[in-house]
C-alpha atoms as a PDB file:
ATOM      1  CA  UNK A   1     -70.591 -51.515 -12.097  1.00  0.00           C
ATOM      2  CA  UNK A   2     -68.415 -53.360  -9.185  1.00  0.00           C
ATOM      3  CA  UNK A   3     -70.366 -55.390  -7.050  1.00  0.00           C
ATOM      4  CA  UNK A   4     -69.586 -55.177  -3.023  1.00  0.00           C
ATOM      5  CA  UNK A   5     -67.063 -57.695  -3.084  1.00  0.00           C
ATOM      6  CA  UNK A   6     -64.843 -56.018  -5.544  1.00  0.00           C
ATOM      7  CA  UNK A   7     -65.360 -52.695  -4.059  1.00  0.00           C
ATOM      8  CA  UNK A   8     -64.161 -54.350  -0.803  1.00  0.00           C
ATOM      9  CA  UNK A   9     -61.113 -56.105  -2.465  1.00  0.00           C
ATOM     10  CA  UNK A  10     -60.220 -52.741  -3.376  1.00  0.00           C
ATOM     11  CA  UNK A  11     -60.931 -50.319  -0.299  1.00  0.00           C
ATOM     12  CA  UNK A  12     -59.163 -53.155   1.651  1.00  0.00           C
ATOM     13  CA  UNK A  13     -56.113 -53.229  -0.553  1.00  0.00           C
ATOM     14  CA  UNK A  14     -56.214 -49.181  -0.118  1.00  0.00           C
ATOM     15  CA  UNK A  15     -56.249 -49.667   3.472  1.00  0.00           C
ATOM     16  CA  UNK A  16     -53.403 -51.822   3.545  1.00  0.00           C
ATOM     17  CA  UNK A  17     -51.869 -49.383   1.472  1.00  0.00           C
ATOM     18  CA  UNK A  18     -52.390 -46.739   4.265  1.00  0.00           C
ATOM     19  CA  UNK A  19     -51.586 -48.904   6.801  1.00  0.00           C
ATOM     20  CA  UNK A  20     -48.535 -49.523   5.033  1.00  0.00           C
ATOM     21  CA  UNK A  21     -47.705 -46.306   5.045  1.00  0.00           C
ATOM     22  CA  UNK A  22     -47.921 -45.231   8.123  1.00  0.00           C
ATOM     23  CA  UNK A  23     -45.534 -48.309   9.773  1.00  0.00           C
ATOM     24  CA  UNK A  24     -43.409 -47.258   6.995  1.00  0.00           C
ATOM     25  CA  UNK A  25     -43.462 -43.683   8.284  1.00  0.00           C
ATOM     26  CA  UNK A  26     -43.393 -44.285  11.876  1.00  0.00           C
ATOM     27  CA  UNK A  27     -40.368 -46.567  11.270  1.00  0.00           C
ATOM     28  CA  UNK A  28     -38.514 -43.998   9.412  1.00  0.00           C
ATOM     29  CA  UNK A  29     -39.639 -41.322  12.094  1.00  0.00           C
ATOM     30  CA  UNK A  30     -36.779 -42.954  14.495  1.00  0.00           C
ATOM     31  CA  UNK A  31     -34.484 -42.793  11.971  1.00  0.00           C
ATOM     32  CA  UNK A  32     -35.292 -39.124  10.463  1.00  0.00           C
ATOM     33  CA  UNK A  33     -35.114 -37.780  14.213  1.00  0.00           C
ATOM     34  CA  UNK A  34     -31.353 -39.939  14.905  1.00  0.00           C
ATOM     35  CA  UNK A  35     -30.617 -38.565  10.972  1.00  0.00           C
ATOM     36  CA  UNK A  36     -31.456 -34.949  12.160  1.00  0.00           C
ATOM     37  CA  UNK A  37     -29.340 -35.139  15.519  1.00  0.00           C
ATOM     38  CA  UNK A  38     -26.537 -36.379  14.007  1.00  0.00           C
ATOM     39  CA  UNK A  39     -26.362 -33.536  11.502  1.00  0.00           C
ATOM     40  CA  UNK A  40     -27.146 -30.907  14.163  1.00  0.00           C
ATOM     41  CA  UNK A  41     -24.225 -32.854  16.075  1.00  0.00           C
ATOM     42  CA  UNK A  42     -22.246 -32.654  12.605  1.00  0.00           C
ATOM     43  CA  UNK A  43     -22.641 -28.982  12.279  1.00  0.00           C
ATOM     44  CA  UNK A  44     -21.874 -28.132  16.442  1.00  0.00           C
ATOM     45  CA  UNK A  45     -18.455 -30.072  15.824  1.00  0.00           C
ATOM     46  CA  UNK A  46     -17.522 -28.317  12.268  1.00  0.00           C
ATOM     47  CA  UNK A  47     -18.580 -25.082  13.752  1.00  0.00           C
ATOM     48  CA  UNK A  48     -16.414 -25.803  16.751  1.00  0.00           C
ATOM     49  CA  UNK A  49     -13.402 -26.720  14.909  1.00  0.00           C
ATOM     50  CA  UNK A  50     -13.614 -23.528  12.582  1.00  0.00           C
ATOM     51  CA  UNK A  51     -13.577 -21.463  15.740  1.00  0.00           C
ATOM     52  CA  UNK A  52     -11.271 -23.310  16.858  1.00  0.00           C
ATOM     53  CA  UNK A  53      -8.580 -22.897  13.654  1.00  0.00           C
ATOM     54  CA  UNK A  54      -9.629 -18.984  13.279  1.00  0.00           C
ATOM     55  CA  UNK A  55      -8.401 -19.047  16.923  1.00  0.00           C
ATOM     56  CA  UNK A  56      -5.554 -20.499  15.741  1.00  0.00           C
ATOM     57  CA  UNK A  57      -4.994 -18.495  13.162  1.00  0.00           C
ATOM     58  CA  UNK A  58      -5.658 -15.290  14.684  1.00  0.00           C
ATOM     59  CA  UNK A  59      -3.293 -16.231  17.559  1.00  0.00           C
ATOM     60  CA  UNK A  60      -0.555 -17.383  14.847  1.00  0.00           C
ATOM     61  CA  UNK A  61      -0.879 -13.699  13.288  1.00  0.00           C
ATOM     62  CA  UNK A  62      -0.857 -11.766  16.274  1.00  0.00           C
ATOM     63  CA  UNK A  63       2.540 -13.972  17.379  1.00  0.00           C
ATOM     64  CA  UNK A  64       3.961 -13.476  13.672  1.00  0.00           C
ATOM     65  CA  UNK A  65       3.077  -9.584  14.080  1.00  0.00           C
ATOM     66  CA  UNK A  66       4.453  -9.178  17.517  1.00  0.00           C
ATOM     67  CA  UNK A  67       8.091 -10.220  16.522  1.00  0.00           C
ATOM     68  CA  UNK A  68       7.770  -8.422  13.425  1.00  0.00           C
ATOM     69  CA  UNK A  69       7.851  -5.636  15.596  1.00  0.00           C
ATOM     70  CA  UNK A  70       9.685  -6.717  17.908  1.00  0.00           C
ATOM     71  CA  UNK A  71      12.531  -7.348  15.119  1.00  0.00           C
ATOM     72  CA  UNK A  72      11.766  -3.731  13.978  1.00  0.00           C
ATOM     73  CA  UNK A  73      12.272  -2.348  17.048  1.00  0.00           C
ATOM     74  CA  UNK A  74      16.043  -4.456  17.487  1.00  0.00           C
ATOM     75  CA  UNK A  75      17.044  -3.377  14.106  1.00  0.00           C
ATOM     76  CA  UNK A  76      16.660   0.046  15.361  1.00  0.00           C
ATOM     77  CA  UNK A  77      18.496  -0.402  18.251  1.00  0.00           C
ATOM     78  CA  UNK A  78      21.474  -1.583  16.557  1.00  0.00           C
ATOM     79  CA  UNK A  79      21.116   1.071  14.217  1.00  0.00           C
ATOM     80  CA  UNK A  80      21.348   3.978  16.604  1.00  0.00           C
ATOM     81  CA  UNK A  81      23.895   1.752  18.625  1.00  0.00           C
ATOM     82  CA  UNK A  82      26.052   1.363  15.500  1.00  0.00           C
ATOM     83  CA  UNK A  83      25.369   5.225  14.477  1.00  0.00           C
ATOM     84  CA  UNK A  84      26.875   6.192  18.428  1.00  0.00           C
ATOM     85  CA  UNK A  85      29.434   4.013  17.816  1.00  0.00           C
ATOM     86  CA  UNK A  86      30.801   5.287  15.043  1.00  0.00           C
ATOM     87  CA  UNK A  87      30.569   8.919  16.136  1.00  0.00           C
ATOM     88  CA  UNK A  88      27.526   9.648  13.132  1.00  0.00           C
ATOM     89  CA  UNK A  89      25.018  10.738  15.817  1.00  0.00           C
ATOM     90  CA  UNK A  90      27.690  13.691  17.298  1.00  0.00           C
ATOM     91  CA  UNK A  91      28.998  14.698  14.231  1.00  0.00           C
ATOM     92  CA  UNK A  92      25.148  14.500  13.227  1.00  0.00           C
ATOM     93  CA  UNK A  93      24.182  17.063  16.051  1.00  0.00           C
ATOM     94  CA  UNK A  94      27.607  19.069  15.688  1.00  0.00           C
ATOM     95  CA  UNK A  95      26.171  20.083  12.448  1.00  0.00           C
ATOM     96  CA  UNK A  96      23.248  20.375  13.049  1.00  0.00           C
ATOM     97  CA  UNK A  97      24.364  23.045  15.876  1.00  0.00           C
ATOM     98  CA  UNK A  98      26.991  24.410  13.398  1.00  0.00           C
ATOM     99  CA  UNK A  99      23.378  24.854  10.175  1.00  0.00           C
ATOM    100  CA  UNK A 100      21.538  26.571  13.168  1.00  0.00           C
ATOM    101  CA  UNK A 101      24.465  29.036  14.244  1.00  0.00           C
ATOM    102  CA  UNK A 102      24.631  29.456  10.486  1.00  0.00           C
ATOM    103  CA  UNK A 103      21.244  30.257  10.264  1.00  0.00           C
ATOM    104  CA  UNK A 104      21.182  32.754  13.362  1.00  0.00           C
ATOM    105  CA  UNK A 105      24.333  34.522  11.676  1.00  0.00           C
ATOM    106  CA  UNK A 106      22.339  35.287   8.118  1.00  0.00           C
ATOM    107  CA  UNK A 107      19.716  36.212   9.781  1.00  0.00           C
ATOM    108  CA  UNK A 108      21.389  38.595  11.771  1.00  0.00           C
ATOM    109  CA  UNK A 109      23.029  39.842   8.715  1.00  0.00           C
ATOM    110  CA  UNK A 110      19.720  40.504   6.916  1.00  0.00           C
ATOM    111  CA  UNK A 111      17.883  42.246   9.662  1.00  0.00           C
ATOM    112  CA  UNK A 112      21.291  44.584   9.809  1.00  0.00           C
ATOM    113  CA  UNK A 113      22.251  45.492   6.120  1.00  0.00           C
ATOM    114  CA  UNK A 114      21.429  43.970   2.980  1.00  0.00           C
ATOM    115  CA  UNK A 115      23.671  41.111   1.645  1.00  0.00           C
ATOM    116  CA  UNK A 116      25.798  42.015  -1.212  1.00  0.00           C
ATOM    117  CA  UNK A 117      25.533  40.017  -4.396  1.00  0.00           C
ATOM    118  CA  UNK A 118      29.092  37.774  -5.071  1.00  0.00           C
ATOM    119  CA  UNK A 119      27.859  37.433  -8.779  1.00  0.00           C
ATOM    120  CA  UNK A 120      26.996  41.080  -8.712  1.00  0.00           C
ATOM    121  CA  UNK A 121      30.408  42.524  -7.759  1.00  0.00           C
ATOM    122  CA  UNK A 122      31.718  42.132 -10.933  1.00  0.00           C
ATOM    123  CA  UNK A 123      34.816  40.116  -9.482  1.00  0.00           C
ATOM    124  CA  UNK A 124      35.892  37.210 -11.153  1.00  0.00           C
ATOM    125  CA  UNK A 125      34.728  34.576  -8.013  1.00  0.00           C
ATOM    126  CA  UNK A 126      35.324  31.321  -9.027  1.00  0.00           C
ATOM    127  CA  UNK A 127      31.983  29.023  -9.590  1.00  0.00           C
ATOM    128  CA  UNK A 128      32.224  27.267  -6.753  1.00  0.00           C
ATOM    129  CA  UNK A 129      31.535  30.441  -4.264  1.00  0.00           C
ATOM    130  CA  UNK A 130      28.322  30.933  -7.275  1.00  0.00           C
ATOM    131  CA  UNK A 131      27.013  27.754  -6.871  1.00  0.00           C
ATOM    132  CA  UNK A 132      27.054  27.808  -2.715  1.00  0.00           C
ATOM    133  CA  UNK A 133      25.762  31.727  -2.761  1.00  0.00           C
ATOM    134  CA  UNK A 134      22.802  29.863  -4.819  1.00  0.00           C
ATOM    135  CA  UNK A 135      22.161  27.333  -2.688  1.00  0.00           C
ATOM    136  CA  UNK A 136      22.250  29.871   0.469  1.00  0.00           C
ATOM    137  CA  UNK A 137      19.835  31.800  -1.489  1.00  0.00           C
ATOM    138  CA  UNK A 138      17.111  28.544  -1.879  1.00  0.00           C
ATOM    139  CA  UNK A 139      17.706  27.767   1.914  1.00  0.00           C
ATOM    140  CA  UNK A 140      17.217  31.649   3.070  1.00  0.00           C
ATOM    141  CA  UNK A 141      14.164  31.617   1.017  1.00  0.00           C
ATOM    142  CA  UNK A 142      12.225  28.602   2.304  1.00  0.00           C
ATOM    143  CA  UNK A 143      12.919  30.235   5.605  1.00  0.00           C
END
């Protein structure tokens, strides 16, 4: 059994160990608070400068997109500059005119009497005037 010295060697060394502890702690309290600001600093100024490039970024894209379109739009220009230019877009609308007059004109014909058959006459047409009555004959019936 320890007698009350020993006993008192060793509660005192515990106590020192306590005290110890605690200077220890409230020492590294300081430092644990300034270690704790400077990360919440840390993540305030990363956080900032990600907004700040994804600004960047989205401002980059939306520049990048606008002359995309912008190009677009120019290239069409100078495409339906270039088609009045060389006469495409009249002769365009000229036939389209002439396909609708066309169009009228058969239609006409069918409400008035039936159309007679080239390949059906028995005359020896060339293929040619074959080959166009066909192709009248797909148009006339997607009408």
């Amino acid at each position: 059994m320890p007698d009350g010295q020993e006993v008192k060697e060793v509660f005192d060394t515990v106590t020192g160990w306590v005290a110890e502890a605690e200077d220890i702690d409230e020492r590294a309290e300081d430092a644990a608070i300034r270690r704790e600001r400077a990360l919440e600093d840390a993540f305030i100024d990363r956080e900032e400068e990600v907004i700040e490039i994804l600004e960047d970024a989205q401002q980059d894209h939306q520049e990048k997109e606008d002359r995309f379109w912008s190009d677009v739009e120019n290239a069409q220009h100078d495409f339906e500059v270039r088609m009045d230019n060389e006469g495409i877009t009249n002769r365009t609308r000229e036939l389209g005119h002439d396909i609708e007059d066309q169009l009228d004109s058969w239609g006409n014909m069918k409400r008035v009497r039936g159309v007679t058959s080239l390949a059906r006459t028995g005359d020896n047409t060339n293929e040619a005037l074959r080959a166009l009555e066909s192709e009248i004959d797909s148009v006339l019936a997607t009408l």
